[in-house]
C-alpha atoms as a PDB file:
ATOM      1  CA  UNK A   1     -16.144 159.424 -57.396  1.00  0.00           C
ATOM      2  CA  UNK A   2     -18.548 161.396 -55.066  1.00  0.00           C
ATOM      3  CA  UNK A   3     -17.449 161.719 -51.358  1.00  0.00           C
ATOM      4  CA  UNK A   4     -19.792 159.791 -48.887  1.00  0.00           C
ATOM      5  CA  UNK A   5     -22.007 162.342 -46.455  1.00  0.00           C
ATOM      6  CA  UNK A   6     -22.357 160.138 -43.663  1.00  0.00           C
ATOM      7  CA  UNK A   7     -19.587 158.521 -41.546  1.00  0.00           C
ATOM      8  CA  UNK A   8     -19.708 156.666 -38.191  1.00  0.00           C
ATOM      9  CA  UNK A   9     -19.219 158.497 -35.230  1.00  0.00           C
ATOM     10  CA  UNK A  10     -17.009 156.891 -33.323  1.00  0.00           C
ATOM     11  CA  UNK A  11     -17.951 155.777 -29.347  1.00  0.00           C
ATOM     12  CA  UNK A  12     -15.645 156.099 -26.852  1.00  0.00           C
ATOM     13  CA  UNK A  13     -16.955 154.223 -24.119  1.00  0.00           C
ATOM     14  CA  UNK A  14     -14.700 155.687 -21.426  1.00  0.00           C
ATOM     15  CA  UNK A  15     -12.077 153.013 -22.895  1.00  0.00           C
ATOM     16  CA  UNK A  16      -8.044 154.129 -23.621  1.00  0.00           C
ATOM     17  CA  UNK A  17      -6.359 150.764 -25.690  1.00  0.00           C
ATOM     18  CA  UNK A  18      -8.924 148.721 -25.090  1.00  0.00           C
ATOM     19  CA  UNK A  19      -8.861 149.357 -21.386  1.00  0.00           C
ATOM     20  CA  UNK A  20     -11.545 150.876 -18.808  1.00  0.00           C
ATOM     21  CA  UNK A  21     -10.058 154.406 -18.116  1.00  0.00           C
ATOM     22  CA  UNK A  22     -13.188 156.367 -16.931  1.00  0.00           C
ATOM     23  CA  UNK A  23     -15.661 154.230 -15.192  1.00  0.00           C
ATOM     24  CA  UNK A  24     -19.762 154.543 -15.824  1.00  0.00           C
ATOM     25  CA  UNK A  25     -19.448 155.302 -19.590  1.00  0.00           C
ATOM     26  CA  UNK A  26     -20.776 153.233 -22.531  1.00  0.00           C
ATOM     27  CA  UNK A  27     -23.618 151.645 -24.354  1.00  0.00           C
ATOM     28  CA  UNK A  28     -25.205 154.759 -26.391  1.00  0.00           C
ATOM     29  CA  UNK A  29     -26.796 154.684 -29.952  1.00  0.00           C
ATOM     30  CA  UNK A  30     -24.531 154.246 -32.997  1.00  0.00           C
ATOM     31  CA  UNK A  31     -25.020 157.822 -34.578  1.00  0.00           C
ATOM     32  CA  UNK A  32     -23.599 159.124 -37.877  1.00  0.00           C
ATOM     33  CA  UNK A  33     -21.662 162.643 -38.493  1.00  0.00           C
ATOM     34  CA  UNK A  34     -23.183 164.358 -41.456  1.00  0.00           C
ATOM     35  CA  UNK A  35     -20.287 166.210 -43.176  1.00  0.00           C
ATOM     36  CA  UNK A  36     -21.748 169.686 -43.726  1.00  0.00           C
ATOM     37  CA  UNK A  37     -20.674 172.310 -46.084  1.00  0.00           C
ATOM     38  CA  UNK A  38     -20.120 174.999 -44.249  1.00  0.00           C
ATOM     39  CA  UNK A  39     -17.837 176.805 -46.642  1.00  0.00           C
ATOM     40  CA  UNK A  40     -20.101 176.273 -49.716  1.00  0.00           C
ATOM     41  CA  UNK A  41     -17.404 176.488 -51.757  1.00  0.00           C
ATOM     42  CA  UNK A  42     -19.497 175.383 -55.218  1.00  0.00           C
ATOM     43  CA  UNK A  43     -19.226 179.227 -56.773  1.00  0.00           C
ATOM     44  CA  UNK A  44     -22.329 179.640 -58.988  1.00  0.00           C
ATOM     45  CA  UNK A  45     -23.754 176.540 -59.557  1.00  0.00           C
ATOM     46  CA  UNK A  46     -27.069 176.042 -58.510  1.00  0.00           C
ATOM     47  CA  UNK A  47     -28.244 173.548 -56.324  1.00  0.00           C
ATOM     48  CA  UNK A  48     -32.069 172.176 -56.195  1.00  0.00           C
ATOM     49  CA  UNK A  49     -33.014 171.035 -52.521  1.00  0.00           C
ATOM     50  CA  UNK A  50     -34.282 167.271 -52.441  1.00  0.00           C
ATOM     51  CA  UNK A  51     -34.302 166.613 -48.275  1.00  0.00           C
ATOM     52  CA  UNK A  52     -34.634 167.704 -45.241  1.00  0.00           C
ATOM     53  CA  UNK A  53     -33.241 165.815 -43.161  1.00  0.00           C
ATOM     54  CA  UNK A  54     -32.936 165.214 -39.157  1.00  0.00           C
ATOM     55  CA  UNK A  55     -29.284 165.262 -37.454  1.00  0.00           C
ATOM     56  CA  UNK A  56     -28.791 163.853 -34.474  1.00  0.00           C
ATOM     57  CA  UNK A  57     -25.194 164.925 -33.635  1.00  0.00           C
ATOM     58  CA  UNK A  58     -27.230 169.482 -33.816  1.00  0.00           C
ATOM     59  CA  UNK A  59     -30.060 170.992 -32.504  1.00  0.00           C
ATOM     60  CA  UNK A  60     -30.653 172.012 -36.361  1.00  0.00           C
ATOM     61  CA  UNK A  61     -32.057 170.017 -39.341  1.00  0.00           C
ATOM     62  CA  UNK A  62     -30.092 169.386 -42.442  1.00  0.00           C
ATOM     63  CA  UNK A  63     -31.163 170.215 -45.863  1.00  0.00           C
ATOM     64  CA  UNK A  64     -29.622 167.528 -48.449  1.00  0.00           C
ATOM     65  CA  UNK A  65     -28.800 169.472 -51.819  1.00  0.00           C
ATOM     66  CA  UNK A  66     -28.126 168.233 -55.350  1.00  0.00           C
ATOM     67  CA  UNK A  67     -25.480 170.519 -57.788  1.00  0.00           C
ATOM     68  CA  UNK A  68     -26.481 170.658 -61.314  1.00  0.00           C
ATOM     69  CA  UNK A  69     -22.787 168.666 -61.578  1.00  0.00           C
ATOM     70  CA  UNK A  70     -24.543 165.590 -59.881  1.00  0.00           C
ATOM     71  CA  UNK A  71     -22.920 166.267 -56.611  1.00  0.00           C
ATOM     72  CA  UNK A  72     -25.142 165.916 -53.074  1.00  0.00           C
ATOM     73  CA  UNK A  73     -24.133 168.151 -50.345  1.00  0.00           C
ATOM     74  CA  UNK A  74     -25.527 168.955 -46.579  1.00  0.00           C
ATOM     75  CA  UNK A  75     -26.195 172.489 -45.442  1.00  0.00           C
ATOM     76  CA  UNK A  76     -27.858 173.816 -42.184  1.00  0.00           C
ATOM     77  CA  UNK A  77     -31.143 174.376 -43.186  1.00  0.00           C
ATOM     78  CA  UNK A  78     -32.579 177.635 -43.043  1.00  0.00           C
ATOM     79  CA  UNK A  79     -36.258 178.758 -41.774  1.00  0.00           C
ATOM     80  CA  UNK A  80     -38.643 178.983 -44.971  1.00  0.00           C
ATOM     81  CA  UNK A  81     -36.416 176.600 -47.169  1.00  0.00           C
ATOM     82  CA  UNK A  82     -38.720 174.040 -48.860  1.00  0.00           C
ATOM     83  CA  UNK A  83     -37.764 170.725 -50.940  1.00  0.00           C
ATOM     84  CA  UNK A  84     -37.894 172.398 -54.534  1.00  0.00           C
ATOM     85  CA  UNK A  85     -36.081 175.684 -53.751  1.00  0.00           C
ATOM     86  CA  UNK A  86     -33.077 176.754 -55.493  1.00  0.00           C
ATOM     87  CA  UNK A  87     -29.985 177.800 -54.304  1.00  0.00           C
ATOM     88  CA  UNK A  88     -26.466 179.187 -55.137  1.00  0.00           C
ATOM     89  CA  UNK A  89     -23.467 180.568 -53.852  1.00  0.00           C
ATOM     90  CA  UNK A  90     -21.488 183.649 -55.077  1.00  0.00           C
ATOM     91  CA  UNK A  91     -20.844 186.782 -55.587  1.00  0.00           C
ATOM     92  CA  UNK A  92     -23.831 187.488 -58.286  1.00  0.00           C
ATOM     93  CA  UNK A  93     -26.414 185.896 -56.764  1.00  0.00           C
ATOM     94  CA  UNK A  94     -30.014 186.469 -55.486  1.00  0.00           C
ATOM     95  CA  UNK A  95     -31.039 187.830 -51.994  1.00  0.00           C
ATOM     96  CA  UNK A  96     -32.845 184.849 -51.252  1.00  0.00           C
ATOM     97  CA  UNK A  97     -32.987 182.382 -48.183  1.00  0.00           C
ATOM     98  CA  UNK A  98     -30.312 179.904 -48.069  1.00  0.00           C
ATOM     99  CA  UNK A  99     -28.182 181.925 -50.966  1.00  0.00           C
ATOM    100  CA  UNK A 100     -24.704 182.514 -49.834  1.00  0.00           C
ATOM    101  CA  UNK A 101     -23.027 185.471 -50.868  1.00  0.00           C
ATOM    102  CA  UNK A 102     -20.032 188.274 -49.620  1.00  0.00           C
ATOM    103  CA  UNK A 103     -21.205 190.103 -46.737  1.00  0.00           C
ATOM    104  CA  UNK A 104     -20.684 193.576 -48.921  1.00  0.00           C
ATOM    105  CA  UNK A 105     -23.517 192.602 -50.936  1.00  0.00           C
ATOM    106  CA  UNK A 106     -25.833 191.973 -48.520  1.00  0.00           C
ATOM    107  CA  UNK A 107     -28.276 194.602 -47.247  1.00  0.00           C
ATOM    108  CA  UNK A 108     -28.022 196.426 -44.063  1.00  0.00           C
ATOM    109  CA  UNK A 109     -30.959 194.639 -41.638  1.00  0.00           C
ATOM    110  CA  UNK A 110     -31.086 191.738 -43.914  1.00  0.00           C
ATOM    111  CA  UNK A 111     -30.836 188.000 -41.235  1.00  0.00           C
ATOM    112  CA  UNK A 112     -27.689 185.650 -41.821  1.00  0.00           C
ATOM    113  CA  UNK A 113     -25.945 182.945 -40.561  1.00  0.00           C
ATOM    114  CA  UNK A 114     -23.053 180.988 -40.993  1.00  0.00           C
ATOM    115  CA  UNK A 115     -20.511 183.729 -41.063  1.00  0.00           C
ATOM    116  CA  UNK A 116     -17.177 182.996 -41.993  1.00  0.00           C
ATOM    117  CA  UNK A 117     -14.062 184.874 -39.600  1.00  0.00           C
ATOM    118  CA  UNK A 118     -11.337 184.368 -42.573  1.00  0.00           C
ATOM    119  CA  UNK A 119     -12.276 183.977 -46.299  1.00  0.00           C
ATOM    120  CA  UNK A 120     -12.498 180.517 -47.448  1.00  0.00           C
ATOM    121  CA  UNK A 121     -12.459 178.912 -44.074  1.00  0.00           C
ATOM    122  CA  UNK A 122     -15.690 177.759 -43.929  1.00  0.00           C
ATOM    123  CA  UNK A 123     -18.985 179.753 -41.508  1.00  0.00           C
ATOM    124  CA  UNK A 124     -18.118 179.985 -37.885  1.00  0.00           C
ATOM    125  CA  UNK A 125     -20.522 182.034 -36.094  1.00  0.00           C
ATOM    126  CA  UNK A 126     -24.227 181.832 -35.920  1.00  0.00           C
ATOM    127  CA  UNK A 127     -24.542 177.729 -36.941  1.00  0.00           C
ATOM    128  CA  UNK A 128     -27.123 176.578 -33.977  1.00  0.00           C
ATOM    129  CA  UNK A 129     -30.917 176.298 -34.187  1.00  0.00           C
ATOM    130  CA  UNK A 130     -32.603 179.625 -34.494  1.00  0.00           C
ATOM    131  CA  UNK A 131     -29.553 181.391 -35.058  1.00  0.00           C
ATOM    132  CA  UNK A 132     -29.137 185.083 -36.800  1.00  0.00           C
ATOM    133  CA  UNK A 133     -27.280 187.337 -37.239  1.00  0.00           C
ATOM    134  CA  UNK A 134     -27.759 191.076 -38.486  1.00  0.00           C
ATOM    135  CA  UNK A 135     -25.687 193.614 -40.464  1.00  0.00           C
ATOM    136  CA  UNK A 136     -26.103 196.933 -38.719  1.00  0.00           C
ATOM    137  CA  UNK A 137     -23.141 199.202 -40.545  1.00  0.00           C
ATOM    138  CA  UNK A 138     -20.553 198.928 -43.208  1.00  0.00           C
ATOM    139  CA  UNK A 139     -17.063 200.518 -42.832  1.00  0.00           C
ATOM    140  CA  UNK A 140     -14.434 200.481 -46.259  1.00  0.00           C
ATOM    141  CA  UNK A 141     -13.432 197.077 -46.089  1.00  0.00           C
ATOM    142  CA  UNK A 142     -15.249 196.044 -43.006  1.00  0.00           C
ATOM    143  CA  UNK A 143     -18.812 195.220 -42.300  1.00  0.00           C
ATOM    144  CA  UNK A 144     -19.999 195.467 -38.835  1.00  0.00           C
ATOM    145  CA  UNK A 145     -22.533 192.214 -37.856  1.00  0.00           C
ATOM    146  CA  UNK A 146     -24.924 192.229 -34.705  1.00  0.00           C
ATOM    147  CA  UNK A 147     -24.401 188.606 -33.366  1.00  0.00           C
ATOM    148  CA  UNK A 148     -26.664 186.998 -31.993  1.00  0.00           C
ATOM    149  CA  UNK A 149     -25.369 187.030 -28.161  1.00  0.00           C
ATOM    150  CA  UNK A 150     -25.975 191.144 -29.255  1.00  0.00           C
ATOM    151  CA  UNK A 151     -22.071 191.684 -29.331  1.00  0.00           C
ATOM    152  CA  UNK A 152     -21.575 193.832 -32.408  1.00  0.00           C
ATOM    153  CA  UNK A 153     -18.087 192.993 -34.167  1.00  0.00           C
ATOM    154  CA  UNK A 154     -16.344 194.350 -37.126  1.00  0.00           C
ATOM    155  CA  UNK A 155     -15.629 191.187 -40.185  1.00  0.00           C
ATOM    156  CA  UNK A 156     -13.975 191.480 -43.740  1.00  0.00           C
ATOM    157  CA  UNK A 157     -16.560 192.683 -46.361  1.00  0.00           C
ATOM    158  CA  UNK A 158     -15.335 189.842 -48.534  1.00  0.00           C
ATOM    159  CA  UNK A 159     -16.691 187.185 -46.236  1.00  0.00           C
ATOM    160  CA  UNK A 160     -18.930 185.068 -47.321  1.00  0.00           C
ATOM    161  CA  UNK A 161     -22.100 184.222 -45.161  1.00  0.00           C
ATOM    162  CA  UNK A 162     -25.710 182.728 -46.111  1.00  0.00           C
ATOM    163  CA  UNK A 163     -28.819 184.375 -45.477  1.00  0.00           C
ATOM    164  CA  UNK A 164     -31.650 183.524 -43.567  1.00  0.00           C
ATOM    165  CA  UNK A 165     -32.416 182.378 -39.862  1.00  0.00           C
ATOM    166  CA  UNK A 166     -31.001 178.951 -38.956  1.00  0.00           C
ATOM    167  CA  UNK A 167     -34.335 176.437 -38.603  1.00  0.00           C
ATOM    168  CA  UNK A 168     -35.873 175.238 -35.779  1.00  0.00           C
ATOM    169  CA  UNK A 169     -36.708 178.414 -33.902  1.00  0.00           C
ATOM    170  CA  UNK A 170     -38.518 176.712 -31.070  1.00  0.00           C
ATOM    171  CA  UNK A 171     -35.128 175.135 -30.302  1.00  0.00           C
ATOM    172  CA  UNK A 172     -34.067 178.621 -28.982  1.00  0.00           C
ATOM    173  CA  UNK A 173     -36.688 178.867 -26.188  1.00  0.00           C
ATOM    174  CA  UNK A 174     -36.267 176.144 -24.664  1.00  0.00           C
END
């Protein structure tokens, strides 16, 4: 049984029980959340990208991937990723765009995005649309990442985070 990667978002409407409870809301389009895999948790398998898709719920696009297993998943899709490219997650795996790997083996200057804060909790920082992130230093067990506000912070080598620059760039400037 795969797990569906849509569901209906629900509307609120300003309505508590049925009940008006904040006046001058409603109406809106029926939209649905795209579950994305932030923690991509599939350890090397690789996945072939078949879409790119439009999300209206993030200023990014999504790119739909398929698992050698069977198995569809969204990810934020990363600038230069094509329909055709392979991917994979772990800790052996290329340097390429939209890989995700440990933050100790990724090169110093090298862009990436969706950090994670705490090992297998899924990428937290650097998720909107022309997002990046740099690693500037590494300590023993800690690497220290430029974000993208230009705060530099110190996070757990063993992190995982993807590389590339989150898509839609001209997002940014507006």
């Amino acid at each position: 049984m795969t797990k569906k990667l849509k569901r209906i978002l629900k509307k609120q409407s300003g309505r508590s029980f049925g009940k008006v409870a904040v006046r001058h809301q409603g109406g809106r389009e029926r939209r649905f959340y795209r579950v994305v895999d932030f923690k991509r948790d599939k350890l090397n398998i690789e996945g072939i990208v078949v879409g790119i898709e439009y999300d209206p719920n993030r200023a990014s696009d999504l790119a739909v991937v398929q698992y050698k297993d069977g198995e569809k998943r969204y990810i934020l899709a990363p600038l230069g990723l094509a329909i055709g490219d392979s991917l994979a997650a772990g800790d052996d795996v290329d340097i390429k765009v939209g890989n995700s790997l440990p933050l100790a083996r990724i090169p110093i200057g090298q862009p990436i995005h969706n950090i994670e804060l705490a090992h297998g909790r899924g990428g937290q920082i650097a998720r909107s649309a022309g997002d990046q992130a740099f690693i500037v230093a590494r300590e023993e067990r800690y690497v220290h990442i430029k974000m993208p506000s230009g705060e530099v912070r110190k996070i757990l080598a063993l992190n995982f985070a993807t590389i590339g620059q989150v898509g839609k760039v001209e997002w940014k400037d507006r």
